[in-house]
C-alpha atoms as a PDB file:
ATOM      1  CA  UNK A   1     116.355  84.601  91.577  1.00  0.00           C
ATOM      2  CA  UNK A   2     118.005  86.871  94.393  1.00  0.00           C
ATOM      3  CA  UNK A   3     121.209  88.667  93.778  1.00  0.00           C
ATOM      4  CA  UNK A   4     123.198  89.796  96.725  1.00  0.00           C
ATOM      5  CA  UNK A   5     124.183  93.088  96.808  1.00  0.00           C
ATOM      6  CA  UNK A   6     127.433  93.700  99.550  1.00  0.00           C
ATOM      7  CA  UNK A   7     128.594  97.491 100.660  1.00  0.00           C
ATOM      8  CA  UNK A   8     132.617  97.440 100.559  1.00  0.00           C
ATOM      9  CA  UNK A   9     133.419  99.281 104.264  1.00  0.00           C
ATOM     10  CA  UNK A  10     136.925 100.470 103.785  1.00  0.00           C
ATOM     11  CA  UNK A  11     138.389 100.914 107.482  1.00  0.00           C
ATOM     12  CA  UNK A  12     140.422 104.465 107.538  1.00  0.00           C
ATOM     13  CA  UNK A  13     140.831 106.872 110.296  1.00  0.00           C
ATOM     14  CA  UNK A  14     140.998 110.122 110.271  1.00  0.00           C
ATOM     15  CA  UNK A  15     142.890 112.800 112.620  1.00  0.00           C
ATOM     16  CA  UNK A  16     140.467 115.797 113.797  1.00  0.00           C
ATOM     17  CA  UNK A  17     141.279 118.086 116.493  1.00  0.00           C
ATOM     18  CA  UNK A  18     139.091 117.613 119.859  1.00  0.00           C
ATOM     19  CA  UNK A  19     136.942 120.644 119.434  1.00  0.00           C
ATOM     20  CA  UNK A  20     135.745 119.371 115.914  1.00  0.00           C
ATOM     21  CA  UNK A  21     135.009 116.092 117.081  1.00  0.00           C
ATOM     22  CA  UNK A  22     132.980 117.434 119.881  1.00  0.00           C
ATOM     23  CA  UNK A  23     131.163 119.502 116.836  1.00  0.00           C
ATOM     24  CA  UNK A  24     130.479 116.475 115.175  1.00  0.00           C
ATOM     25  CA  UNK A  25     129.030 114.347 118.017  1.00  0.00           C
ATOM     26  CA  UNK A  26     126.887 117.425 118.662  1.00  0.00           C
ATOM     27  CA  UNK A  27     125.400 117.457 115.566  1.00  0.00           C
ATOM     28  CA  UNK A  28     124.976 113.762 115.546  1.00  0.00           C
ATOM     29  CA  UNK A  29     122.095 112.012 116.476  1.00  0.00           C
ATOM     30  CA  UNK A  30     121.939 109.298 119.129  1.00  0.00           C
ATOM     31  CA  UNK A  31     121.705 106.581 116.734  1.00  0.00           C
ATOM     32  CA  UNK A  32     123.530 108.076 113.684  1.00  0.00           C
ATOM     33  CA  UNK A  33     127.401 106.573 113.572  1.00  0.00           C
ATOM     34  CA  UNK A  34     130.052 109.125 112.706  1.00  0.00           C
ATOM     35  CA  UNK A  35     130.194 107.552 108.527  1.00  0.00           C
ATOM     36  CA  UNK A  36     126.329 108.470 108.569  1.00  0.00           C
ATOM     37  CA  UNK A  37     126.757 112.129 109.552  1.00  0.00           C
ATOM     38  CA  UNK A  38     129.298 112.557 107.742  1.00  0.00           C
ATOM     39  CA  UNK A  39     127.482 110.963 104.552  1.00  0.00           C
ATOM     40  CA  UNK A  40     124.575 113.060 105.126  1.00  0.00           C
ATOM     41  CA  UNK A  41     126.499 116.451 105.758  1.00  0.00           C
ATOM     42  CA  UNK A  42     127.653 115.667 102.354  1.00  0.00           C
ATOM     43  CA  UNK A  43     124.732 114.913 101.534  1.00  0.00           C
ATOM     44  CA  UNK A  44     123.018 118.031 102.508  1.00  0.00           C
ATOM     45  CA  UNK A  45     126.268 120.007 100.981  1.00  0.00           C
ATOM     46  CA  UNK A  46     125.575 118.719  97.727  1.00  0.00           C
ATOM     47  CA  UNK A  47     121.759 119.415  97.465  1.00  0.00           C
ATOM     48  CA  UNK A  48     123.079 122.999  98.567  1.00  0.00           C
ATOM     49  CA  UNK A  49     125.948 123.520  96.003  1.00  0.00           C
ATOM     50  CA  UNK A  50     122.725 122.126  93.168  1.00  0.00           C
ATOM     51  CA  UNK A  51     120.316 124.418  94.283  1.00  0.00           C
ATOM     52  CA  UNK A  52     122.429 127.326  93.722  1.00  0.00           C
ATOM     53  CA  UNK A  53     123.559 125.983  89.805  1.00  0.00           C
ATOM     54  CA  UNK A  54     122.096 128.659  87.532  1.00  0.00           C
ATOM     55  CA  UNK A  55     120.531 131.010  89.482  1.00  0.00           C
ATOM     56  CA  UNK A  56     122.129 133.567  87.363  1.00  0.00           C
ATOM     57  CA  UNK A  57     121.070 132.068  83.937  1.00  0.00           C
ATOM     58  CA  UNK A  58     119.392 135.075  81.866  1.00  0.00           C
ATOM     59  CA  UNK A  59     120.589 137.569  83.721  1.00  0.00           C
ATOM     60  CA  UNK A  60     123.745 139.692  83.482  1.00  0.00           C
ATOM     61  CA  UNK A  61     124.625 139.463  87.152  1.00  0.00           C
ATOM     62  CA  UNK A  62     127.968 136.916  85.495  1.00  0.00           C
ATOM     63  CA  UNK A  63     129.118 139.252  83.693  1.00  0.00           C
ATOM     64  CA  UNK A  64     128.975 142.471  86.473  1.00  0.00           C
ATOM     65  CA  UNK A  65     130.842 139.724  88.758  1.00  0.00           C
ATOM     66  CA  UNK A  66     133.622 139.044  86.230  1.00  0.00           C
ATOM     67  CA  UNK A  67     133.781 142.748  85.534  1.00  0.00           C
ATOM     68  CA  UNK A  68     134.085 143.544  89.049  1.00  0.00           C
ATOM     69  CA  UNK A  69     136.721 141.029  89.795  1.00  0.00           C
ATOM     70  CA  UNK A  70     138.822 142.574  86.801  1.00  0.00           C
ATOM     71  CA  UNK A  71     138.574 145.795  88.190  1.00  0.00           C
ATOM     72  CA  UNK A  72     139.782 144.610  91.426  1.00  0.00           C
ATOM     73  CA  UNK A  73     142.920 142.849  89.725  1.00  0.00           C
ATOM     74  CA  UNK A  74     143.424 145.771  88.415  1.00  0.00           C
ATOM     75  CA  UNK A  75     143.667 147.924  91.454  1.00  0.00           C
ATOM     76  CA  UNK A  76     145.534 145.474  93.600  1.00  0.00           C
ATOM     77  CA  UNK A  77     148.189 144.977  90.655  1.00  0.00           C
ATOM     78  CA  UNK A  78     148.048 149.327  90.490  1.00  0.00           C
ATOM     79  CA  UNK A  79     149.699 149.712  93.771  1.00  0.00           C
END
């Protein structure tokens, strides 16, 4: 037994300025369409954002960040 499996394309546009669509083609490749870069720039972002998650577990550096972002409330709220 096969079951079909069908991708939904929802047609939208979006509005960019010229200079950041000429970005984008650049970083395109010749036979990657625009939903495919932009998927895999996603893509990419992602695995970036995950491979930073809990680089600070067991340490303290949390804690010196939240302490030093007091201190600057503090100091901008002084004045």
């Amino acid at each position: 037994m096969y079951t079909a499996v069908y991708t939904a394309y929802v047609s939208k546009s979006i509005r960019v300025k010229e200079d950041t669509h000429a970005a984008l083609a650049a970083l395109k490749s010749e036979d990657e369409s625009f939903d495919e870069l932009l998927s895999r720039l996603l893509r990419e972002h992602q695995e970036t954002v995950e491979s930073g998650a809990g680089l600070w577990a067991d340490t303290d550096a949390a804690d010196g960040a939240r302490e030093a972002r007091k201190r600057m409330k503090e100091d901008i709220g002084a004045r």
